[in-house]
C-alpha atoms as a PDB file:
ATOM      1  CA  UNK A   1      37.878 -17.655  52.502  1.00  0.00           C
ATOM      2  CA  UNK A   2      34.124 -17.897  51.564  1.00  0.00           C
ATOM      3  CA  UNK A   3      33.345 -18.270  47.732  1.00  0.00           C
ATOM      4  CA  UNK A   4      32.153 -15.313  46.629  1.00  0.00           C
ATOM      5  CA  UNK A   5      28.126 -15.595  46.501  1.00  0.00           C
ATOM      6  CA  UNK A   6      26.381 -14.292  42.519  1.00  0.00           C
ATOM      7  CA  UNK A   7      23.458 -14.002  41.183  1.00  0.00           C
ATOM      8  CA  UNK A   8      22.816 -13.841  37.555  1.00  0.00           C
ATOM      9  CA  UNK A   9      19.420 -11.955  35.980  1.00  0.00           C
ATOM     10  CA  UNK A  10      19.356 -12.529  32.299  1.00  0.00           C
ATOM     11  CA  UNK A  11      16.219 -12.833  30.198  1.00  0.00           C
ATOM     12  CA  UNK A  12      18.281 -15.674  27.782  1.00  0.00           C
ATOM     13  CA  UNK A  13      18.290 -18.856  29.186  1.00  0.00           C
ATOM     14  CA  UNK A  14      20.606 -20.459  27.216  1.00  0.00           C
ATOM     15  CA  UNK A  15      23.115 -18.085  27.981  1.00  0.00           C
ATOM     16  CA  UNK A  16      22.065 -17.900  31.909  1.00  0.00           C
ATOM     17  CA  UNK A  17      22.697 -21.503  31.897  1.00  0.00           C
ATOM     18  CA  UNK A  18      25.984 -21.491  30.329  1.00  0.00           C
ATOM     19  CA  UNK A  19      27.063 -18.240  32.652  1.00  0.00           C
ATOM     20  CA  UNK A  20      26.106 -20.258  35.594  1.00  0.00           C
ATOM     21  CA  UNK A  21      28.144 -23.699  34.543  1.00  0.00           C
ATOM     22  CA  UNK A  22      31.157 -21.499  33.707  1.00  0.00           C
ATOM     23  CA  UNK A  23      31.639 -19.632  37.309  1.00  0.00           C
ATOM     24  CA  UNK A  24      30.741 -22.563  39.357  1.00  0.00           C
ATOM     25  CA  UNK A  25      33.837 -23.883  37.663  1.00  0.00           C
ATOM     26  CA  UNK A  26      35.993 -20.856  39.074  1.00  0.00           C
ATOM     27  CA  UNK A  27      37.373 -21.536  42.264  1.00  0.00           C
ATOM     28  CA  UNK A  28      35.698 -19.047  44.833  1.00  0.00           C
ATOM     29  CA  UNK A  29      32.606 -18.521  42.651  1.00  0.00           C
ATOM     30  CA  UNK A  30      29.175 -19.832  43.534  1.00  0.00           C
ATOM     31  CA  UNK A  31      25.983 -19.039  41.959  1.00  0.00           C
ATOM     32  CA  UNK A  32      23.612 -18.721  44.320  1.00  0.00           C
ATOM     33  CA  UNK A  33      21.092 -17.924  42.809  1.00  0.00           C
ATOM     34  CA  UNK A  34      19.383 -17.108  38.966  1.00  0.00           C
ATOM     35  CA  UNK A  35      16.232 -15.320  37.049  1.00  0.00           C
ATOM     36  CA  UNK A  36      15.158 -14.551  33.813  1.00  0.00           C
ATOM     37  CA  UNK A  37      13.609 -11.521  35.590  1.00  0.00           C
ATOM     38  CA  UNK A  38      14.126  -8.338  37.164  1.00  0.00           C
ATOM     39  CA  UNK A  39      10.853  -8.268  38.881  1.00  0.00           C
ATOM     40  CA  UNK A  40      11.572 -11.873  40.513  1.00  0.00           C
ATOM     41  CA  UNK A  41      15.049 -10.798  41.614  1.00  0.00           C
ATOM     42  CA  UNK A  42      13.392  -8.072  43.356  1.00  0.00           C
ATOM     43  CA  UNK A  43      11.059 -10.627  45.277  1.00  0.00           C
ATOM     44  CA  UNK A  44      13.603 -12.435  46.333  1.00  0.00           C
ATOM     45  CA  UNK A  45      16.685 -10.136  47.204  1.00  0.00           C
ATOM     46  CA  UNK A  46      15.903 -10.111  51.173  1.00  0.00           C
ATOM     47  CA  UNK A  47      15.882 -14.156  51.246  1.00  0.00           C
ATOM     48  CA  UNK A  48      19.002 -14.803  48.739  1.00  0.00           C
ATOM     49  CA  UNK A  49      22.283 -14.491  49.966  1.00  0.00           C
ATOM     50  CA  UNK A  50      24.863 -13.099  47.490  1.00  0.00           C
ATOM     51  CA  UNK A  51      27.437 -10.214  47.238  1.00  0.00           C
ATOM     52  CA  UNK A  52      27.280 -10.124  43.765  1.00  0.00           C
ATOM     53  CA  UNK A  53      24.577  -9.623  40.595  1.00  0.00           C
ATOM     54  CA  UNK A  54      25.361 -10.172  37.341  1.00  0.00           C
ATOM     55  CA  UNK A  55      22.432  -8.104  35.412  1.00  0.00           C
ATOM     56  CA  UNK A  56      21.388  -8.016  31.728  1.00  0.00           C
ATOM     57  CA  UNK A  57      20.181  -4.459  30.867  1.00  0.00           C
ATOM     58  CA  UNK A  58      17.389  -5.652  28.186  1.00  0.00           C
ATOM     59  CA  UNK A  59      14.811  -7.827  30.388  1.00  0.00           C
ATOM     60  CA  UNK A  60      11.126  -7.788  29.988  1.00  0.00           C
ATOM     61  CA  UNK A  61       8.931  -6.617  33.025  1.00  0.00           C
ATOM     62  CA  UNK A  62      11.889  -4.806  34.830  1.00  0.00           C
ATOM     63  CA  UNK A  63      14.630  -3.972  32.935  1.00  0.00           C
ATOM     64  CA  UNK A  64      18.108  -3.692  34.568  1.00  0.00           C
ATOM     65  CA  UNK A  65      18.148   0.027  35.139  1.00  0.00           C
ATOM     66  CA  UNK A  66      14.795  -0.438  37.220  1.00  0.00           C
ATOM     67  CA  UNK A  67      16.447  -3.507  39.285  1.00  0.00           C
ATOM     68  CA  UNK A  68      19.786  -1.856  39.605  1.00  0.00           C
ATOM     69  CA  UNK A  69      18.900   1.233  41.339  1.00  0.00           C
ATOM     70  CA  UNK A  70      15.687  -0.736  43.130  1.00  0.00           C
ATOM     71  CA  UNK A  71      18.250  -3.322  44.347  1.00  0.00           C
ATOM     72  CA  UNK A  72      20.403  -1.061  45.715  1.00  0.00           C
ATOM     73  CA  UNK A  73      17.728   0.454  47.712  1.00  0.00           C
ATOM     74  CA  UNK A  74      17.158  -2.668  49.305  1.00  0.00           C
ATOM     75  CA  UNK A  75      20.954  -3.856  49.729  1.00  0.00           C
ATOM     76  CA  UNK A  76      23.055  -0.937  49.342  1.00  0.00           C
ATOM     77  CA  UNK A  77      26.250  -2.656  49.718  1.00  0.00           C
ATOM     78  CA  UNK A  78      25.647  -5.292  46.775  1.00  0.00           C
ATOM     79  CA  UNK A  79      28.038  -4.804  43.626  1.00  0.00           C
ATOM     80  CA  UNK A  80      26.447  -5.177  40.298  1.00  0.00           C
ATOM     81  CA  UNK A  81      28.101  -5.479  37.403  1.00  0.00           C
ATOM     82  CA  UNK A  82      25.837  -5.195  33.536  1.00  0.00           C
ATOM     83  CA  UNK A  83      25.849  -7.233  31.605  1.00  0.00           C
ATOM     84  CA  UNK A  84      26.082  -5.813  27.874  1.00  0.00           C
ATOM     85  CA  UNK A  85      25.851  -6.021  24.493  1.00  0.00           C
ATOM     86  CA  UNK A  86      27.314  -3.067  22.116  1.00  0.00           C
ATOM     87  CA  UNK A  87      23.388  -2.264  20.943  1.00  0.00           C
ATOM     88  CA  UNK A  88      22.837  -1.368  24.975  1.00  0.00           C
ATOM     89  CA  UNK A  89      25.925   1.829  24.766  1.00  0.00           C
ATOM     90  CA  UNK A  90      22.404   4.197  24.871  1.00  0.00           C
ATOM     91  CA  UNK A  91      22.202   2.747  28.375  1.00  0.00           C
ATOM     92  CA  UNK A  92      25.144   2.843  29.904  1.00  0.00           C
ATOM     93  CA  UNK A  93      25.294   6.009  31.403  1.00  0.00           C
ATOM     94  CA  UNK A  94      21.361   5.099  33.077  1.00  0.00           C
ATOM     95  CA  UNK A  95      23.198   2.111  34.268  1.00  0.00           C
ATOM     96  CA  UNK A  96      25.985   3.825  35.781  1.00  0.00           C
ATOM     97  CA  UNK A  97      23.609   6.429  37.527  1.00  0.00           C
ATOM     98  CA  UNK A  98      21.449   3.280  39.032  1.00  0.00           C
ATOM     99  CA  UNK A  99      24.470   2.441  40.709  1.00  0.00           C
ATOM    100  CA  UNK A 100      26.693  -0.431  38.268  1.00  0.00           C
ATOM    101  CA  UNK A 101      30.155  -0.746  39.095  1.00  0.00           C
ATOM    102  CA  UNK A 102      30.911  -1.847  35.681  1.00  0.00           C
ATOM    103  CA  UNK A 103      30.180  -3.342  32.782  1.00  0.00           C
ATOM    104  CA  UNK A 104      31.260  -6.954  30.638  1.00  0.00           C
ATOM    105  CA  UNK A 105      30.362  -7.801  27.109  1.00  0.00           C
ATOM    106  CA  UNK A 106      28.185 -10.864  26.731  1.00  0.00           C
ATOM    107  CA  UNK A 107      31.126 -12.376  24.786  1.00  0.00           C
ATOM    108  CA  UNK A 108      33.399 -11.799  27.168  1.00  0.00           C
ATOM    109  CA  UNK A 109      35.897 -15.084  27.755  1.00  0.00           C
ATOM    110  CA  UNK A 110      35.896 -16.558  30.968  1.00  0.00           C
ATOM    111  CA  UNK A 111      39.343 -14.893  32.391  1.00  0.00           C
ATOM    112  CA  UNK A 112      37.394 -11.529  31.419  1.00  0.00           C
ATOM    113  CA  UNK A 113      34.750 -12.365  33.188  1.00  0.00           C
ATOM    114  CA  UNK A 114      36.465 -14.038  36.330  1.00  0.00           C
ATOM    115  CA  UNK A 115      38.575 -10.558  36.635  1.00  0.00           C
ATOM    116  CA  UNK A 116      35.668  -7.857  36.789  1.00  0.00           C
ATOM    117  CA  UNK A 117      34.229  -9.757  39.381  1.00  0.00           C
ATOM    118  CA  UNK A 118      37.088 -10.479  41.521  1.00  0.00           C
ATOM    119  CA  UNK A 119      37.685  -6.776  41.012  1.00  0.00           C
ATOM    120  CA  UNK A 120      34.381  -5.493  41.431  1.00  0.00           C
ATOM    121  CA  UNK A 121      33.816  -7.537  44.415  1.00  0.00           C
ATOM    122  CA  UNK A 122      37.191  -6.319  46.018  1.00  0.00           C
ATOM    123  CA  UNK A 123      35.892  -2.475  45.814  1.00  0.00           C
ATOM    124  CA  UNK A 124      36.946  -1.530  42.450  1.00  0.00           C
ATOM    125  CA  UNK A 125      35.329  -1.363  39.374  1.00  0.00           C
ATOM    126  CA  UNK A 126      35.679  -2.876  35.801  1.00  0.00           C
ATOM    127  CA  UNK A 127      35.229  -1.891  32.344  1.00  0.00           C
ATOM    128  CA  UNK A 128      35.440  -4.388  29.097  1.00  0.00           C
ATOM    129  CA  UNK A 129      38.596  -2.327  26.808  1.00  0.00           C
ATOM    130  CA  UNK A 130      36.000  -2.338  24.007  1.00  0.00           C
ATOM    131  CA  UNK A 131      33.469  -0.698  25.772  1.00  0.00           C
ATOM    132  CA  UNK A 132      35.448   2.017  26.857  1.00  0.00           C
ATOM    133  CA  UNK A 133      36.886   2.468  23.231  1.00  0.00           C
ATOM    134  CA  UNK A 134      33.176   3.312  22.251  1.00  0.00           C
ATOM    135  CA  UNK A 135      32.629   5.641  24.806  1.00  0.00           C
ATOM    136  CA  UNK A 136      35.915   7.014  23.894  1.00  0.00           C
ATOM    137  CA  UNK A 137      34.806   7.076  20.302  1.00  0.00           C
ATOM    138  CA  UNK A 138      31.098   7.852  21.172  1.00  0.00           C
ATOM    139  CA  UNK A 139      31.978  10.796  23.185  1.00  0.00           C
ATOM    140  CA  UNK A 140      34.299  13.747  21.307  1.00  0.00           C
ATOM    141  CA  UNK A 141      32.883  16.608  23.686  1.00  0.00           C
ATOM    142  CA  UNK A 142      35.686  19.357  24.873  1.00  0.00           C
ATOM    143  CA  UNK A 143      36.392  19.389  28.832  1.00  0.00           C
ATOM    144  CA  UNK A 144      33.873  22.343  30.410  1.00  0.00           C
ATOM    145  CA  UNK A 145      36.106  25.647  31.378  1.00  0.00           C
ATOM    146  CA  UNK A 146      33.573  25.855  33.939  1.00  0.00           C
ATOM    147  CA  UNK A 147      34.786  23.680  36.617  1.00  0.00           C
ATOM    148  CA  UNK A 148      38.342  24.391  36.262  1.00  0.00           C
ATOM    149  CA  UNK A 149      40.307  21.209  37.535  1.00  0.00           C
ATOM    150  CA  UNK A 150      43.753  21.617  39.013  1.00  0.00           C
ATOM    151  CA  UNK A 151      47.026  19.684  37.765  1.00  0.00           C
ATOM    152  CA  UNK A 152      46.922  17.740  40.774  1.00  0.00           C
ATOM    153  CA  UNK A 153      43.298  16.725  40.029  1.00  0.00           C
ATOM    154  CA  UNK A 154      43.700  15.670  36.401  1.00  0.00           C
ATOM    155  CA  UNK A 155      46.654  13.610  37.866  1.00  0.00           C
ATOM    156  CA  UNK A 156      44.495  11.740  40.529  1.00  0.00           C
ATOM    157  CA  UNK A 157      41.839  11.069  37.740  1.00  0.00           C
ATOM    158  CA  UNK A 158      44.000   9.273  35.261  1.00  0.00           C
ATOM    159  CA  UNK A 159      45.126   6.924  38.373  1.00  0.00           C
ATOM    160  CA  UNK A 160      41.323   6.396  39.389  1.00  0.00           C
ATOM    161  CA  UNK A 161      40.635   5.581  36.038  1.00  0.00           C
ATOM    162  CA  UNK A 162      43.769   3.359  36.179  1.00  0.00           C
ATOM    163  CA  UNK A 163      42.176   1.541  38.452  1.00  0.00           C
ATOM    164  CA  UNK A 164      44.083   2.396  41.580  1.00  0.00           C
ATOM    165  CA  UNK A 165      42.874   2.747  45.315  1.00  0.00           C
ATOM    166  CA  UNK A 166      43.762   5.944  47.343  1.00  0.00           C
ATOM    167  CA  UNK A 167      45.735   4.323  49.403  1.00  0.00           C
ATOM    168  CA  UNK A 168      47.730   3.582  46.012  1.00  0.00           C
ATOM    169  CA  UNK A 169      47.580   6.473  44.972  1.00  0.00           C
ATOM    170  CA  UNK A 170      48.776   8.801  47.966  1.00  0.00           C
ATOM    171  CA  UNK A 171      51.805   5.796  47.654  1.00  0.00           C
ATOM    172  CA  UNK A 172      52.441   7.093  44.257  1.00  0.00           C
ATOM    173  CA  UNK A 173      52.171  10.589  44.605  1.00  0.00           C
ATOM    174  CA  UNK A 174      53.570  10.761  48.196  1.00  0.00           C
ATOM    175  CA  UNK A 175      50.504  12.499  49.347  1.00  0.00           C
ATOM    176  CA  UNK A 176      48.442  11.463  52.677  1.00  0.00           C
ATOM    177  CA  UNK A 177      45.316   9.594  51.893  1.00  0.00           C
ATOM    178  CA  UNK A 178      43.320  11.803  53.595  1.00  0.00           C
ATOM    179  CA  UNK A 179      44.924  14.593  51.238  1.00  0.00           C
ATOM    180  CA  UNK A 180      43.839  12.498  47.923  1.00  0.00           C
ATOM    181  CA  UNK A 181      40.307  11.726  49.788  1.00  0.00           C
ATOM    182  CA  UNK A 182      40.122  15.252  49.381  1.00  0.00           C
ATOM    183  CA  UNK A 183      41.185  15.524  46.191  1.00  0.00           C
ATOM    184  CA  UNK A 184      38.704  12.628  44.916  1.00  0.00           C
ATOM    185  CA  UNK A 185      35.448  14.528  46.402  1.00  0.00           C
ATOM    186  CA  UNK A 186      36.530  17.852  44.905  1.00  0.00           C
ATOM    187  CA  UNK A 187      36.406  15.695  41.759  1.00  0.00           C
ATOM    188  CA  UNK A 188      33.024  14.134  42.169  1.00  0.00           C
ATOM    189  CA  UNK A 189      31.535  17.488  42.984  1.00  0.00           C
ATOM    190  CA  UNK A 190      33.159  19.080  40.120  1.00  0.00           C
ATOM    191  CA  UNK A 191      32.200  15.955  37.599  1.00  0.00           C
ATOM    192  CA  UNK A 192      28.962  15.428  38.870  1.00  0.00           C
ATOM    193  CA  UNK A 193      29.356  12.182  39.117  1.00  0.00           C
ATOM    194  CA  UNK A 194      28.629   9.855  42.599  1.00  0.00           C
ATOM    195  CA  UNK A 195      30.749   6.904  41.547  1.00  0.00           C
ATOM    196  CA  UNK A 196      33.755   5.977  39.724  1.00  0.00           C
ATOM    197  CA  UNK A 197      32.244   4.552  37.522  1.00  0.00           C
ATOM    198  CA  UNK A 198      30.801   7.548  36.612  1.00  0.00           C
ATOM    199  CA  UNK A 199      33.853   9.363  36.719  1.00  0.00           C
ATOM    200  CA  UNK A 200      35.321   7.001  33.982  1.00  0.00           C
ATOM    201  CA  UNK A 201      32.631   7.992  31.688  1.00  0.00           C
ATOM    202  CA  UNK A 202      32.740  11.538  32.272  1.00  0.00           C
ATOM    203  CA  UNK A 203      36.824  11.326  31.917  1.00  0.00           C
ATOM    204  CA  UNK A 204      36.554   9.126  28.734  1.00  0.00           C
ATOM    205  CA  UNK A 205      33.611  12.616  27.435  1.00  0.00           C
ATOM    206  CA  UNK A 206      35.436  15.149  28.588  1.00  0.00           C
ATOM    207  CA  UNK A 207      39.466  14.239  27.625  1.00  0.00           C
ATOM    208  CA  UNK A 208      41.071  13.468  30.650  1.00  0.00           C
ATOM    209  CA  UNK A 209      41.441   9.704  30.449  1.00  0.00           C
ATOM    210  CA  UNK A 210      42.049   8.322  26.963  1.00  0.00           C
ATOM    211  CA  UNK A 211      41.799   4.739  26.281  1.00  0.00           C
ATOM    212  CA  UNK A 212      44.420   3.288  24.570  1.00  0.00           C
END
């Protein structure tokens, strides 16, 4: 199996050069390529190739909102996950609507670190525990009545925020995947959301998924 390919955008150099030494030492992990910049990133994104971006939200010139979503543009299959401190939480959602499929804390240990990516880059998408217990203390609003969710929907959304693929869940609740496929757009539409990660934040807002 090829080593999965990152880039890392992060305005700090000391800690761009420490991020980089760490994964290189993961087996599977190769950095491929690093910036202090967003606007440099950008430059180069045709001519680097990765399947994975590690971005800083607080950069000068570009920040990471503006790289996200123009990255994206430009490869819409890379995953990017943010990386954060607790000061960015004003950002997050911004970040999640440029197209992040999650978010680490800058102190997050290596085996933190080494997990959102391997899940991230697998199709799913990763939250640090403590960032999701400040949304989930950051957010107290009551779920809208005007959108009514079924049973069955509430259901499926605690097992996407669980993690879980729809293949998993239509195992667990002995439904067809096509059936929870279903299910999961309903959701989006009725969320207004157009990602998971998305949906975990709106969840965490609006009740449905507490963190424990």
């Amino acid at each position: 199996m090829m080593d999965i390919q990152i880039a890392v955008i992060d305005d700090h150099d000391l800690f761009r050069e420490g991020l980089k030494l760490v994964l290189n030492q993961v087996e599977g992990f190769h950095v491929a390529y690093d910036t202090s910049n967003g606007y440099h990133f950008l430059e180069t994104l045709n001519n680097i190739p990765i399947d994975m971006a590690l971005m800083d939200i607080e950069m000068p010139v570009i920040n990471g909102i503006q790289a996200t979503g123009k990255a994206l543009q430009v490869k819409p299959d890379l995953k990017i996950i943010a990386l954060s401190m607790f000061s960015d939480t004003s950002h997050y959602t911004q970040m999640i609507h440029a197209g992040v499929r999650g978010f680490v804390l800058k102190k997050a240990n290596k085996f933190e670190l080494e997990q959102a990516i391997r899940t991230v880059h697998q199709g799913g998408n990763y939250f640090s525990q403590e960032i999701l217990k400040k949304l989930a203390f950051r957010y107290t609003d009551q779920p809208s009545d005007r959108d009514q969710l079924t049973g069955r929907e509430i259901e499926i959304i605690a097992l996407i925020c669980q993690g879980l693929t729809s293949y998993e869940i239509s195992g667990q609740l002995h439904i067809s995947v096509k059936t929870v496929e279903t299910h999961r757009s309903n959701i989006f539409l009725k969320a207004n959301v157009k990602n998971t990660a998305g949906l975990i934040v709106w969840a965490i807002k609006n009740q449905y998924y507490t963190v424990q």
